[in-house]
Structures are given as structure tokens and as C-alpha cells.
Protein backbone atom coordinates (compact mmCIF):
# COMPACT_ATOMS: atom_id res chain seq x y z
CA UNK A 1 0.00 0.00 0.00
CA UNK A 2 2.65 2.20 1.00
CA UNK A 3 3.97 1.97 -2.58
CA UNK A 4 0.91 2.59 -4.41
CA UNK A 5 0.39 6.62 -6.15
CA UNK A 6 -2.17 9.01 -4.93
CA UNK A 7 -4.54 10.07 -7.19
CA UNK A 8 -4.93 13.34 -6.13
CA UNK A 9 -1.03 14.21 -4.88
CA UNK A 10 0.83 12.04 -7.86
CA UNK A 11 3.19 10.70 -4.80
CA UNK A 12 3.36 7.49 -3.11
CA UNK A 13 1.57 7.27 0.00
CA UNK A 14 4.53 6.16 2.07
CA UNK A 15 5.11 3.90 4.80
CA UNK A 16 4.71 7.10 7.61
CA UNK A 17 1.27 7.95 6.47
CA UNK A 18 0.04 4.40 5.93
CA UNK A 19 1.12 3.09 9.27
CA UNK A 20 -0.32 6.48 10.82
CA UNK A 21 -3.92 5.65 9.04
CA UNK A 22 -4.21 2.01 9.96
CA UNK A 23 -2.71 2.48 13.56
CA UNK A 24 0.12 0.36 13.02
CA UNK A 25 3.33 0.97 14.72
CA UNK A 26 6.56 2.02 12.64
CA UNK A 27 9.20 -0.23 14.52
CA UNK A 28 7.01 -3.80 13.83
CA UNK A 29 6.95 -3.00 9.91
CA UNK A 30 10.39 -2.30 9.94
CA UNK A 31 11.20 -4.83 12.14
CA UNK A 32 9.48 -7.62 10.39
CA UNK A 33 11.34 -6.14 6.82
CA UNK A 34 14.62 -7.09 8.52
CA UNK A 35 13.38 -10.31 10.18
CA UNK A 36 11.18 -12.18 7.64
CA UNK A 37 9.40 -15.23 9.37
CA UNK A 38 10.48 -19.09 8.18
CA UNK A 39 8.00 -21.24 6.96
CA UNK A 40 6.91 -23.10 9.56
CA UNK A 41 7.33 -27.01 8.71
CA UNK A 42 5.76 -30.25 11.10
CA UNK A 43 7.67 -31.42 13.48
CA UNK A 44 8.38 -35.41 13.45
CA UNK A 45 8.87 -37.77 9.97
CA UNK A 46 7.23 -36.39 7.02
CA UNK A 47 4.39 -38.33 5.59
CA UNK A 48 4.52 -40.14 2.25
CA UNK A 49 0.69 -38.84 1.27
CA UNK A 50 0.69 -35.24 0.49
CA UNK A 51 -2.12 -33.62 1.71
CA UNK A 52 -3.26 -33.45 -2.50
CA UNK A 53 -3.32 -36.86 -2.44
CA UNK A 54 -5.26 -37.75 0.58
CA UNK A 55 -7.58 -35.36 -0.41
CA UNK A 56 -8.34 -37.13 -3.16
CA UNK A 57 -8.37 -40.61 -1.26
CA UNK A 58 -10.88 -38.57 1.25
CA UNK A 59 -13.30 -37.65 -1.81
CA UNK A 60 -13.17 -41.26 -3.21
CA UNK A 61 -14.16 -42.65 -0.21
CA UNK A 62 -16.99 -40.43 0.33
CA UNK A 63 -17.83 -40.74 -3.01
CA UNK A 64 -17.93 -44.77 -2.60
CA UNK A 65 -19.75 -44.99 0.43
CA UNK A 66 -23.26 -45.61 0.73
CA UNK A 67 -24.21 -43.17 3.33
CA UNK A 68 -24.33 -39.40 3.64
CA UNK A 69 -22.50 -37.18 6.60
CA UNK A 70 -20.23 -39.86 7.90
CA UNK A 71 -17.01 -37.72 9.28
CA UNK A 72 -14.04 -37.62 9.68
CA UNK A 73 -13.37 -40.58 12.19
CA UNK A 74 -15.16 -43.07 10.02
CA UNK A 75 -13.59 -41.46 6.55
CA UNK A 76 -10.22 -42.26 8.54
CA UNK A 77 -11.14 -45.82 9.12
CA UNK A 78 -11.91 -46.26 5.93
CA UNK A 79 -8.84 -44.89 4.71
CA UNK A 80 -6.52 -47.71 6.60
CA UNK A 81 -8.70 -50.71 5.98
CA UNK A 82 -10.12 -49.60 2.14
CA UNK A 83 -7.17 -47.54 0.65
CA UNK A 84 -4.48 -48.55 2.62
CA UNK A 85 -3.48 -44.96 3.31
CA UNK A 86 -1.91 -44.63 6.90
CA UNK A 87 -2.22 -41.37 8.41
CA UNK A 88 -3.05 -40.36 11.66
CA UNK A 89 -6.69 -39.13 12.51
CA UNK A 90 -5.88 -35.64 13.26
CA UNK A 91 -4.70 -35.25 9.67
CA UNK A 92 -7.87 -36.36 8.18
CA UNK A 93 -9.56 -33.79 10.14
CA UNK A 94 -7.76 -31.08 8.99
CA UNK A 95 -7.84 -31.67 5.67
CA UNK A 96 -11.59 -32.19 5.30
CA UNK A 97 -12.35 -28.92 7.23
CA UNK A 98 -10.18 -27.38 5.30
CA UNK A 99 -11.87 -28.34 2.42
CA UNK A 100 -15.41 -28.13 3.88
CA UNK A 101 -15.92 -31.87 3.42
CA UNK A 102 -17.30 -32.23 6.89
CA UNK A 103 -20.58 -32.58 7.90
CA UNK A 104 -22.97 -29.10 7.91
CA UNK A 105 -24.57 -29.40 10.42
CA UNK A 106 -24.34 -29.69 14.03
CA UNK A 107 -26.69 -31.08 17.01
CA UNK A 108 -27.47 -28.66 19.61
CA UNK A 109 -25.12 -29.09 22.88
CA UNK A 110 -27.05 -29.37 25.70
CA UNK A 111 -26.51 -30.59 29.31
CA UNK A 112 -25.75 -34.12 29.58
CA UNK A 113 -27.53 -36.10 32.09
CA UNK A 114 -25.96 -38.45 34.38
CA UNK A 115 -26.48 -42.06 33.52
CA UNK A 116 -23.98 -44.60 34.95
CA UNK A 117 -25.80 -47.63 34.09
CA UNK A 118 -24.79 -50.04 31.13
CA UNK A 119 -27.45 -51.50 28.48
CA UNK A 120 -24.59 -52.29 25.94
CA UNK A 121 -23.41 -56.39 26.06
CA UNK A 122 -19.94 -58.19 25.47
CA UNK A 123 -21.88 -61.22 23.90
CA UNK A 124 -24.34 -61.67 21.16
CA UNK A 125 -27.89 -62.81 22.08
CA UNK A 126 -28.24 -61.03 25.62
CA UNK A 127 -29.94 -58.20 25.45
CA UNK A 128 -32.38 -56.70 22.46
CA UNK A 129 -33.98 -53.48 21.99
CA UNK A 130 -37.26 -52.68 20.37
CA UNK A 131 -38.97 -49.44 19.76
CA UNK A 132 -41.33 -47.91 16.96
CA UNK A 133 -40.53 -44.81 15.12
CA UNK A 134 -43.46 -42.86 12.73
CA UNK A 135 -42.56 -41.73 9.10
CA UNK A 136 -44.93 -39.84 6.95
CA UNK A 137 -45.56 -40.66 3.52
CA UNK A 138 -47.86 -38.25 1.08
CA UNK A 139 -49.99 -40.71 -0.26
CA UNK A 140 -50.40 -42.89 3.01
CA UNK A 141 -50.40 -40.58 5.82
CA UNK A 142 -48.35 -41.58 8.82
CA UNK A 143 -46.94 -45.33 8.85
CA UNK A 144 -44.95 -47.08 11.77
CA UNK A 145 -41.91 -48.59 11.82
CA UNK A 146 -40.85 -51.34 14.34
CA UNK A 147 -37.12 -52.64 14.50
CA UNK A 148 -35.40 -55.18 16.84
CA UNK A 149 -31.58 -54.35 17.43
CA UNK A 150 -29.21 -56.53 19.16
CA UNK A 151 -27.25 -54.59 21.71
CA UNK A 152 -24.07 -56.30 21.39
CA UNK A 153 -23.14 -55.35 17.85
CA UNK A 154 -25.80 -52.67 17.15
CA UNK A 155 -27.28 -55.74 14.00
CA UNK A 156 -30.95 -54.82 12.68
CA UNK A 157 -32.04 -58.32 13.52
CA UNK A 158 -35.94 -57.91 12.18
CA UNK A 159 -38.08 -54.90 11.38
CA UNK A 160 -41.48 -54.12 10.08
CA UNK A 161 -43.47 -51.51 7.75
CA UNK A 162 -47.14 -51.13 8.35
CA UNK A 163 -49.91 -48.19 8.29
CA UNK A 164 -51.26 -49.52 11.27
CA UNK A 165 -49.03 -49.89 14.50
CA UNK A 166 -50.37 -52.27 17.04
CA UNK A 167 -49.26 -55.42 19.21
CA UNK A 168 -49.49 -57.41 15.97
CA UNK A 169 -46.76 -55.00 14.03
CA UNK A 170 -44.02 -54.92 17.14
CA UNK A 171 -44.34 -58.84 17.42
CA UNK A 172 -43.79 -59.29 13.21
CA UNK A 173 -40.38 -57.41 13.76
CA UNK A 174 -39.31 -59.68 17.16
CA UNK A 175 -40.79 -62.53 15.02
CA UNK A 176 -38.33 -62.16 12.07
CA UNK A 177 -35.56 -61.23 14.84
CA UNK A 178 -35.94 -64.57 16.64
CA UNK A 179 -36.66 -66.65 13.39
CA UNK A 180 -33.31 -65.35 12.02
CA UNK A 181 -31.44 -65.76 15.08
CA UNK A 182 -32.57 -69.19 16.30
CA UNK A 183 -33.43 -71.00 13.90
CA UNK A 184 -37.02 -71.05 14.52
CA UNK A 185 -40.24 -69.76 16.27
CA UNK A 186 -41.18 -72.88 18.93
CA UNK A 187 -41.77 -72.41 22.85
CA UNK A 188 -38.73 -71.69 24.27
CA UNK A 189 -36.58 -70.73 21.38
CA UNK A 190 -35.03 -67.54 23.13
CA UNK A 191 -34.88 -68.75 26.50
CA UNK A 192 -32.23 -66.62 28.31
CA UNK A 193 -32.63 -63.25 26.00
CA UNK A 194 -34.18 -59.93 27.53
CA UNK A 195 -35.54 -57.26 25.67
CA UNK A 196 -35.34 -54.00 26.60
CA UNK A 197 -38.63 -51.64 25.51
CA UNK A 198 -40.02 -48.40 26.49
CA UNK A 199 -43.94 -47.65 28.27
CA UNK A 200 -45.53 -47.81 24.86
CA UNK A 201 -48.72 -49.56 24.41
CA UNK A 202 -48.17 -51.99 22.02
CA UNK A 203 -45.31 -53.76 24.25
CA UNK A 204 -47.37 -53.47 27.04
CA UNK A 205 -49.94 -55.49 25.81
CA UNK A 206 -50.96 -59.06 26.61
CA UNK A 207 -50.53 -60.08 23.63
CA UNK A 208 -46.84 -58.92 23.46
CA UNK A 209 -45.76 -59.72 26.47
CA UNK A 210 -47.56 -63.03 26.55
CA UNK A 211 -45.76 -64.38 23.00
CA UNK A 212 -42.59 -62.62 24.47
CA UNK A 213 -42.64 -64.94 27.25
CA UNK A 214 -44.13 -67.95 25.10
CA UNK A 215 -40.47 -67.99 23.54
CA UNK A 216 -38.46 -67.35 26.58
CA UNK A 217 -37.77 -63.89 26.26
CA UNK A 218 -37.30 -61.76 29.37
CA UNK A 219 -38.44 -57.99 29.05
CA UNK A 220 -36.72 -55.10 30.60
CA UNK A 221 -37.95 -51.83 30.35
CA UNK A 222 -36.68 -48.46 30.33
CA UNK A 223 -37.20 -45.36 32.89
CA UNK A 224 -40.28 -43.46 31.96
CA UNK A 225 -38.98 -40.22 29.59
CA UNK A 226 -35.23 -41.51 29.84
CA UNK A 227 -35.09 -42.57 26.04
CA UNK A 228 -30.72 -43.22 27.40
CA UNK A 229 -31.82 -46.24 28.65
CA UNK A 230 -33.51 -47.66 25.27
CA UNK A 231 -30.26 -45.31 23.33
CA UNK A 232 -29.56 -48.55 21.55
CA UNK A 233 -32.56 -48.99 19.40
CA UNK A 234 -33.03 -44.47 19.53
CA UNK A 235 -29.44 -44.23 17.89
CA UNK A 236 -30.64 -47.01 15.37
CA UNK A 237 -33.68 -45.11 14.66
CA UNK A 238 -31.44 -41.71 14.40
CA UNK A 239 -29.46 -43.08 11.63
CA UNK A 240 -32.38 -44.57 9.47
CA UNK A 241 -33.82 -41.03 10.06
CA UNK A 242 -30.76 -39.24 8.86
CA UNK A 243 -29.82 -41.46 5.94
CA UNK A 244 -33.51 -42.78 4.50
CA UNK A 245 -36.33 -39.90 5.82
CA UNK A 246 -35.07 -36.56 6.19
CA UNK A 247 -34.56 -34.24 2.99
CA UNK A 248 -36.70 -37.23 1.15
CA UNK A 249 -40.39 -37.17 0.40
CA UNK A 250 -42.33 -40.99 0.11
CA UNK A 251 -45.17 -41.18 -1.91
CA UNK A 252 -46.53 -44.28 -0.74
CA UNK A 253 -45.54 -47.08 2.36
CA UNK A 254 -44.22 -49.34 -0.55
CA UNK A 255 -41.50 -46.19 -1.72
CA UNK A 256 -40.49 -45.81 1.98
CA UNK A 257 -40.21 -49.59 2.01
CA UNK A 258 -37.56 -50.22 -1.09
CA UNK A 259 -35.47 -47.26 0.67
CA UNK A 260 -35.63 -48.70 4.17
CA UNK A 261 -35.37 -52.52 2.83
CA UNK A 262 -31.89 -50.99 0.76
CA UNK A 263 -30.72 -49.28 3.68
CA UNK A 264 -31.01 -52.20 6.01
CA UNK A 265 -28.99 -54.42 3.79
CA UNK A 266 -26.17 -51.75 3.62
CA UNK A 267 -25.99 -50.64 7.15
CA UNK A 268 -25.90 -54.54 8.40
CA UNK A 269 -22.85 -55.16 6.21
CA UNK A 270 -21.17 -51.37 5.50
CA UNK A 271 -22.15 -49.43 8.28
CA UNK A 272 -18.93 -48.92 10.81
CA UNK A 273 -19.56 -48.78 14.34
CA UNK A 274 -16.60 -47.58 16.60
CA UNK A 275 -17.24 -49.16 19.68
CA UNK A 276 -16.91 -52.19 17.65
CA UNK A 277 -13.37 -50.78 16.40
CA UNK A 278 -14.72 -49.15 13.29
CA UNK A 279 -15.89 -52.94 11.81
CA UNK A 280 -19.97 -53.45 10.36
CA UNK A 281 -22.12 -55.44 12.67
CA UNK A 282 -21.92 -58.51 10.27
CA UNK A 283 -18.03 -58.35 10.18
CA UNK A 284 -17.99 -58.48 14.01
CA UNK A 285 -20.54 -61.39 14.32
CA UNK A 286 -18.11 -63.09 11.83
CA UNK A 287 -14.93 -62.11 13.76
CA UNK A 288 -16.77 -63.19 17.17
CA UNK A 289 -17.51 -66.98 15.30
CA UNK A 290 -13.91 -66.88 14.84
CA UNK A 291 -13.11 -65.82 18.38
CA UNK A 292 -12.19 -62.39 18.24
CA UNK A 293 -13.07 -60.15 20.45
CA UNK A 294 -13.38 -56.55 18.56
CA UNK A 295 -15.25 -54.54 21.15
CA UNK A 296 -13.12 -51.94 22.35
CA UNK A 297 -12.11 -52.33 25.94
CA UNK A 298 -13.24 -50.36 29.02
CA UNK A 299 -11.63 -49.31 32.12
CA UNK A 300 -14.05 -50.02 34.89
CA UNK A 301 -13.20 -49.73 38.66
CA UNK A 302 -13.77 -52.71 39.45
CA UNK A 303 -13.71 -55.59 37.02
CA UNK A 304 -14.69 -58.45 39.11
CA UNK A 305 -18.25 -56.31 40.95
CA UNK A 306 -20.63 -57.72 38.65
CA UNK A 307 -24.13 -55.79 37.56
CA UNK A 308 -26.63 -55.43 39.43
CA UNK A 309 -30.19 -55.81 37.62
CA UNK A 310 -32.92 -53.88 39.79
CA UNK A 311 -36.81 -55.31 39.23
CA UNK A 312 -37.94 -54.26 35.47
CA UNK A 313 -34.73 -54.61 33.85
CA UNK A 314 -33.16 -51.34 35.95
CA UNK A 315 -29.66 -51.91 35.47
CA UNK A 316 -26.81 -50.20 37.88
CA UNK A 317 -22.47 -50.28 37.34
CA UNK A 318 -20.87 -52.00 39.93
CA UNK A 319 -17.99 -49.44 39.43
CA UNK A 320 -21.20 -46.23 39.90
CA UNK A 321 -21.77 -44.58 43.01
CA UNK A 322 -25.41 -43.16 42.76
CA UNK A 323 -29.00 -43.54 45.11
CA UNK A 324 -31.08 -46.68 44.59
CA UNK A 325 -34.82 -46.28 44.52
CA UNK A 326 -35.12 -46.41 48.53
CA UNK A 327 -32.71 -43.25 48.37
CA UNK A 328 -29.86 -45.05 49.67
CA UNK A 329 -26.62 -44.76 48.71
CA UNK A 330 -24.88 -47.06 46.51
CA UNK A 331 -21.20 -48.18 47.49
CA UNK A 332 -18.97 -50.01 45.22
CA UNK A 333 -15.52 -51.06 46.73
CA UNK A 334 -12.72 -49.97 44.70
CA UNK A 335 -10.09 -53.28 43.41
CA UNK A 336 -6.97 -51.67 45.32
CA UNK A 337 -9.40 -51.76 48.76
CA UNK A 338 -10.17 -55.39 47.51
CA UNK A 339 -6.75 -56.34 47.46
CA UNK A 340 -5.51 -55.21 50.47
CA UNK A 341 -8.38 -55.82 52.51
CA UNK A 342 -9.29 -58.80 51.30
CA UNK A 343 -13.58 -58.13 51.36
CA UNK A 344 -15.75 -57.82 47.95
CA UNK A 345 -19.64 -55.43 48.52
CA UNK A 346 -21.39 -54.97 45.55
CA UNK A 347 -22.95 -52.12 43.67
CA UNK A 348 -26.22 -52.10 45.27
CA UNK A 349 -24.92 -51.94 48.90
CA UNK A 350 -25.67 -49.48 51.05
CA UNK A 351 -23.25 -48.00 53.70
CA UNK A 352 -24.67 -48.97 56.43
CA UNK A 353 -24.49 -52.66 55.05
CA UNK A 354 -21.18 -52.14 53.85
CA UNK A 355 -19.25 -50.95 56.81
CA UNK A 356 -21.00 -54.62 58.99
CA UNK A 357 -19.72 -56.66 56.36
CA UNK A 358 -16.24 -55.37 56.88
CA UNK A 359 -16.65 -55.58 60.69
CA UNK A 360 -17.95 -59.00 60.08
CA UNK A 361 -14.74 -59.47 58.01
CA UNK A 362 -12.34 -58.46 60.57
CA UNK A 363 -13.98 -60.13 63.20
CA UNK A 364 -13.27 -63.24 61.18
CA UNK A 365 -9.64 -62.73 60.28
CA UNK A 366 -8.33 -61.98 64.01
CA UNK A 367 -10.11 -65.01 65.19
């Protein structure tokens, strides 16, 4: 600027003037004139991918996938396992905000509540989680849609399409879920499995509850307005949202059903979960037949306090300290006071309780 020509004057504007107009002290401009700054360079081994070319990785895989708004830690995974490109995480994040290749759009943040309590499993057929989500179509009106979701691996294990949501709707869906799984529908077929479900009417109902318990299922419900502890089936339903309804207008139930039956089949075999360690829910239940264990592991507090299962299915950490439904408190003994004191109190233990078992304890060891 300082070397540009006034249009009024004929003479340069100078460095005096133009440092005087923006505010800008004399010494730093001349100071940074004598001092130019080095280009700044990463620290640590250079990478054989220039950031060109994982860009253009980044857009293939996008491109390739069949689902919209994954980001960047699933466009990473991909990366290793797909394209055999090995950079680090961070990386990938850059680069796609830098080219605006993330997602748009953000959820609101809002204050997490506390939930200690567990409804995820470590082995297939344990728990399962139903629930019924509404989807409006222009031709049909409203229609229901009921999925079962195994809790282990996140698998869509049955599901159902109707106009009319009732009893006979939620049990088509467990049904198929139990058909697929077992091998068959006969008395007993599921003995051992729980189902976790929320206070809506159709699982409620005789008539679900009764052919629940015909096949050996156990059911476990959810606190009333705490949709947490059914957030296996709710993050299910998120996705099919996200990736199938919204932006997307259905003219009849049989439209929404080739897009939901389509999506289905791809998120059962494509779709990467990360607690899982970024594999599909069919490539884990493949990996567990083989005996691999590709859960990610957890630090708990105390690995050996088992769960506690209030009545209804309530479930409660043995490693959480919380109040029980009497208002007591719960205690759960830490492993280093385990091993040094030699006494085990689980979760659902008040204090009162705990502090005569270790009297009882000590009593015992001195005689």
C-alpha cells in the first residue's frame, strides 16, 4: 500500500502515512522487513501422502460410500482398511475442514444427564432393543416402523413396515428377529434373552408380552422419559432417520419400504460402528464366530463387581456410586481396597451394610 500513487497528490503514500492511518506501529513493519518469518514445517517424519493426495483418497471414499454425513473418524477408518493410506486421525480432520468436506450441520449441545448404568453387552444374544418410530408418507399418511436391534453389535435383527401400528406390528419385527437368530419360532426358542422396551402400548400389551414370554424372552424396560436407557434402538432409529427420511419425500408405504429394505442391507454389512473398532455389525458377528473379540475395551473400577439388575430390567455399574430407589446410597468397593483388605460389597450396597460386612470381616480374620 505504502507503494501505491495518490490520485490526487501524484506521490506514493509512504510507509509514515500508511502506518499512521491504519494504527500500526513504525518499529514492527520495519522490524518484520529485517526479520522475515520461516515457513513453519511439522515437526516429526514427514508423511509419504501429500495432503493433495489424501484429499483425493478422502473424496473417493466419500464418493464410494453408501451413506451421507459420515465424518471424519469413520472417513479415517476407511482410509486404513479400504485404501491402505496410513495417516493419523488428526490429519484427516484437517484436511476435510479445510476443504469443507465435513458434515454441515451440528446437534445442539445441551446438558448431559448423568447415567452410569450399562445397556450395551460383550456377547451376542443377551440383550435386544425394540422401539417404533413414525414416518410420513404423502400418499399414506403416517406409517410405523418397528425394529429389533441386538445390543451387542448394534445388528438390525428384524423390522417391520405397516400403516397400522399395534401389538401385531411390534411382534412381526421380534418374530423375524428370533426366526433369524434361532433357527425357529417354537416355545422356548429364546430362552435366556431380555428385551429392553419403552412404556408404549403396544409392548405393554398381553398379547406382546404373553408371546414374548411364550419364547423365553425376558423384558426389561426403560425409565419413563429416559429414552438413554432404550439409546440402543433411539441411535438405530437416528441413523435410518438421517440417511432414508429426512430431505426425502415418500409417496406411498411401498417407496419408503424399497429405501428402508436398501438401507437395512447396507448398514448390516457397510455401516462402521466404533465401539466395535470401526468394523460393520456382520463383520464383528463373523470375527466373534472366529473368536475375536473386537469390542473396544473399558476401564471399569472394578472388574470383578458384577451388575446389578434392579426389578424391570433397571440396570446399575458396579464401578457407579449413585442412590437406589429407597434413596440409599450405593457403594462399590474400589479393586486396590479389595486387594488389600481382602472383602468384595457390591454395587447395590448401602453403607450402612457395607461398613457390617467389613466388621464381620475383621472379626473373622483376628479369630
Amino acid at each position: 500500500m505504502s507503494e501505491k500513487i495518490s490520485p490526487y497528490t501524484h506521490l506514493k503514500y509512504g510507509v509514515a502515512m500508511v502506518c499512521k492511518v491504519w494504527n500500526f506501529p513504525r518499529s514492527s513493519y520495519y522490524y518484520k522487513e529485517r526479520h522475515p518469518q520461516k515457513q513453519s514445517s511439522s515437526r516429526g517424519r514427514k508423511s509419504k501422502t501429500s495432503d493433495d493426495q489424501l484429499l483425493t483418497a478422502i473424496k473417493e471414499c466419500i464418493n464410494e460410500s453408501p451413506f451421507n454425513g459420515e465424518g471424519h473418524r469413520k472417513i479415517h477408518a476407511q482410509l486404513r482398511r479400504q485404501k491402505n493410506v496410513q495417516v493419523g486421525r488428526g490429519r484427516v480432520l484437517k484436511v476435510m475442514r479445510k476443504n469443507r468436506l465435513l458434515s454441515p450441520y451440528r446437534s445442539e449441545q445441551v446438558k448431559a444427564k448423568s447415567h452410569d448404568g450399562r445397556i450395551t453387552t460383550d456377547e451376542p444374544n443377551q440383550m435386544w432393543g425394540t422401539d417404533a418410530a413414525k414416518i410420513f408418507t404423502l400418499e399414506d399418511g403416517w406409517v410405523w416402523f418397528f425394529g429389533i436391534i441386538e445390543h451387542w453389535n448394534a445388528e438390525c435383527l428384524g423390522w417391520h413396515l405397516t400403516k397400522k401400528g399395534d401389538r401385531f406390528a411390534a411382534i412381526e419385527a421380534l418374530t423375524q428377529g428370533v426366526e433369524k437368530t434361532f433357527g425357529g419360532v417354537y416355545q422356548g426358542a429364546a430362552r435366556g434373552l431380555k428385551l429392553r422396551i419403552d412404556h408404549g402400548s403396544q409392548f405393554l400389551s398381553n398379547g406382546f408380552m404373553n408371546q414374548a414370554r411364550y419364547w423365553g424372552i425376558g423384558i426389561s424396560k426403560g425409565f419413563v422419559r429416559e429414552p438413554e436407557t432404550n439409546g440402543v434402538v433411539e441411535r438405530f432409529h437416528r441413523t435410518l432417520k438421517e440417511q432414508v427420511v429426512h430431505g426425502r419425500h415418500y409417496h406411498s408405504i411401498q417407496d419408503l419400504h424399497t429405501s428402508v429394505s436398501k438401507f437395512i442391507e447396507d448398514y448390516n454389512a457397510k455401516w462402521l460402528v466404533e465401539k466395535l473398532n470401526y468394523h460393520s455389525p456382520l463383520e464383528a458377528r463373523e470375527l466373534h464366530m472366529k473368536g475375536h473379540n473386537v469390542l473396544k475395551k473399558k476401564k471399569t473400577i472394578s472388574p470383578r463387581a458384577p451388575e446389578q439388575e434392579e426389578e424391570y430390567g433397571y440396570f446399575v455399574l458396579a464401578s457407579s456410586k449413585g442412590v437406589n430407589e429407597k434413596g440409599e446410597e450405593n457403594f462399590a468397593v474400589s479393586l486396590r481396597e479389595e486387594e488389600e483388605h481382602g472383602y468384595f460389597v457390591l454395587a447395590n450396597t448401602n453403607v450402612s451394610q457395607k461398613n457390617r460386612v467389613m466388621e464381620e470381616q475383621t472379626a473373622e480374620r483376628e479369630r
